[in-house]
C-alpha atoms as a PDB file:
ATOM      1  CA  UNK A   1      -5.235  -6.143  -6.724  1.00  0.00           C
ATOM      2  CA  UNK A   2      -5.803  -9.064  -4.924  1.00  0.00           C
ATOM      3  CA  UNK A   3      -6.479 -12.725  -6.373  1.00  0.00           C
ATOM      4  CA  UNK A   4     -10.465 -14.514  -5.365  1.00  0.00           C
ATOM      5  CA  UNK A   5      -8.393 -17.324  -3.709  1.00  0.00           C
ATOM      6  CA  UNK A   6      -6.639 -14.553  -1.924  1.00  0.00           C
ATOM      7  CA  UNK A   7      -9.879 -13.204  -0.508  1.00  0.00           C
ATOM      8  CA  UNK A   8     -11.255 -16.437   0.462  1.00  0.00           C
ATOM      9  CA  UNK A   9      -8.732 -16.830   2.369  1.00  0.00           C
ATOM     10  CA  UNK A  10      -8.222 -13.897   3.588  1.00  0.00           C
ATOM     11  CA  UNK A  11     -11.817 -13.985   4.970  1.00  0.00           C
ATOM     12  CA  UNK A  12     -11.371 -17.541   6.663  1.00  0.00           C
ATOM     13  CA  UNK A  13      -8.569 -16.046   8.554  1.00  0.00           C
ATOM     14  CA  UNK A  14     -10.146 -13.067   9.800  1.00  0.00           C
ATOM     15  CA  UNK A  15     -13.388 -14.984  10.595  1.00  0.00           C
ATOM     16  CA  UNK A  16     -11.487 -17.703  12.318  1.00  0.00           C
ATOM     17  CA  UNK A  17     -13.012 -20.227  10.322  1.00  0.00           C
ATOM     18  CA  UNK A  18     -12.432 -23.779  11.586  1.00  0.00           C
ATOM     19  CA  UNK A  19     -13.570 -25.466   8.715  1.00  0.00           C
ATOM     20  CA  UNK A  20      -9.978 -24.133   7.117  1.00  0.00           C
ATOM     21  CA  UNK A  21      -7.238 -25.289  10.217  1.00  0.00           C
ATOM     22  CA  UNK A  22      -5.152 -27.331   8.639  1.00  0.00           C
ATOM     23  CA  UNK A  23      -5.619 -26.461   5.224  1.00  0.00           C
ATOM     24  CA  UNK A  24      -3.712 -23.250   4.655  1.00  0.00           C
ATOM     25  CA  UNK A  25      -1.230 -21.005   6.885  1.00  0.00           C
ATOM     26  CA  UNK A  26      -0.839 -16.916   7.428  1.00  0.00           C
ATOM     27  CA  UNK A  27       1.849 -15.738   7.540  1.00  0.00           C
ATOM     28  CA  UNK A  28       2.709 -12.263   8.745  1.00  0.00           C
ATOM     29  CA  UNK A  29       5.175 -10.153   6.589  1.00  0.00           C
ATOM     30  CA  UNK A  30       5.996  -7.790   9.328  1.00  0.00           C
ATOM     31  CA  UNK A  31       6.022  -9.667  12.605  1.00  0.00           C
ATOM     32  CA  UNK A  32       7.672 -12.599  10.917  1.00  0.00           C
ATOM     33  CA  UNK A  33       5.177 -15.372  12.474  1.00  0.00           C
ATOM     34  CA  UNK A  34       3.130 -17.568  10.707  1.00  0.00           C
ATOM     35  CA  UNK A  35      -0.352 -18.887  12.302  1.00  0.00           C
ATOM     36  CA  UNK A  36      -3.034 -21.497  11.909  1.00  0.00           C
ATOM     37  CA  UNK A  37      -6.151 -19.935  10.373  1.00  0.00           C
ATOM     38  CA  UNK A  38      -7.914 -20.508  13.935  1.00  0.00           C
ATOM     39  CA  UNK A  39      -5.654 -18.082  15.969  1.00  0.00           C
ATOM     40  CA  UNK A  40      -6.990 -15.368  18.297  1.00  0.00           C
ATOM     41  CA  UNK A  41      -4.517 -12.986  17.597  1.00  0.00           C
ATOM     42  CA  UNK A  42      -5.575  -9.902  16.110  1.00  0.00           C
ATOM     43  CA  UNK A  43      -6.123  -9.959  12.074  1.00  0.00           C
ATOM     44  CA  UNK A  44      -2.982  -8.320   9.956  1.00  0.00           C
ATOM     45  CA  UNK A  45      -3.933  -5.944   7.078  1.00  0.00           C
ATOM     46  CA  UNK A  46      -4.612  -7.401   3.572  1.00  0.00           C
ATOM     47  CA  UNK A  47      -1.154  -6.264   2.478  1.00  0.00           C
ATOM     48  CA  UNK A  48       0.710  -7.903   5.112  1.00  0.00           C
ATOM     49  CA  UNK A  49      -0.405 -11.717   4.280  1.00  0.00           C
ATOM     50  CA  UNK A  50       1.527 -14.589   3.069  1.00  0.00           C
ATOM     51  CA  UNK A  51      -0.733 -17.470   2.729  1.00  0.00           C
ATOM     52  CA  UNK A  52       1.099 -21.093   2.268  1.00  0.00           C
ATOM     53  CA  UNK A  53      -0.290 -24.278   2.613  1.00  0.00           C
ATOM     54  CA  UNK A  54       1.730 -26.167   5.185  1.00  0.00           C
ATOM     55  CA  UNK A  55       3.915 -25.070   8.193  1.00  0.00           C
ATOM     56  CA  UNK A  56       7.073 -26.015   6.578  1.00  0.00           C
ATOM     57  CA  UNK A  57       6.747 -24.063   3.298  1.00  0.00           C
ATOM     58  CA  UNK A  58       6.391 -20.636   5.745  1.00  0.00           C
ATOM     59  CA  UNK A  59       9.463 -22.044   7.850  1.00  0.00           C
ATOM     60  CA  UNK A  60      11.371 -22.374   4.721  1.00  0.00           C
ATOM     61  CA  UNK A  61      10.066 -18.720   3.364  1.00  0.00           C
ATOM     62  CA  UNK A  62      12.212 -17.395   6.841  1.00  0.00           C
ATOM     63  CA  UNK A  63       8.804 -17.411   9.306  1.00  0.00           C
ATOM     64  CA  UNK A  64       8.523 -18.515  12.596  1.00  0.00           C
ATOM     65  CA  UNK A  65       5.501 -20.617  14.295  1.00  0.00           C
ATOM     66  CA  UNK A  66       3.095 -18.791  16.786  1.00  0.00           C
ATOM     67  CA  UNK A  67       3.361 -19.407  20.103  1.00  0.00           C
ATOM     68  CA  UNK A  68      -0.152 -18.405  20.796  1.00  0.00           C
ATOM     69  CA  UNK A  69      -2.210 -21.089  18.014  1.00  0.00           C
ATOM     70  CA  UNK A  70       1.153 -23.352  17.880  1.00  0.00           C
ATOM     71  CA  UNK A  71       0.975 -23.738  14.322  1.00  0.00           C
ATOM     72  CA  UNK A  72       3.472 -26.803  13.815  1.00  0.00           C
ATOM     73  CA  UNK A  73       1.837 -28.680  16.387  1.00  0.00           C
END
């Protein structure tokens, strides 16, 4: 069962919700790539997100940055 604060965020992401860029980061258990909350690619399934709050806590967790939404800048 997932957490509220995982469905908030959760919803940002899949509504592309600018209000949240910068504040949190998905990243994607089975592609390996983590993403700003703003990116066009298409939304993951609920049981593939990792949510962290900056770019270098998913590097550290093993992901790598999106090359479409260029999460670390």
């Amino acid at each position: 069962m997932a957490t509220p604060e995982f469905e908030v965020l959760y919803e940002a992401m899949s509504r592309r919700s600018a209000e949240f860029d910068g504040v949190f980061y998905t990243a994607v258990k089975t592609t390996g790539i983590f993403c700003r909350p703003i990116c066009p690619a298409r939304t993951p399934l609920a049981k593939n997100v990792t949510f962290f709050a900056t770019p270098e806590e998913a590097i550290a967790a093993g992901y790598r940055a999106c090359k479409r939404c260029k999460p670390t800048g």
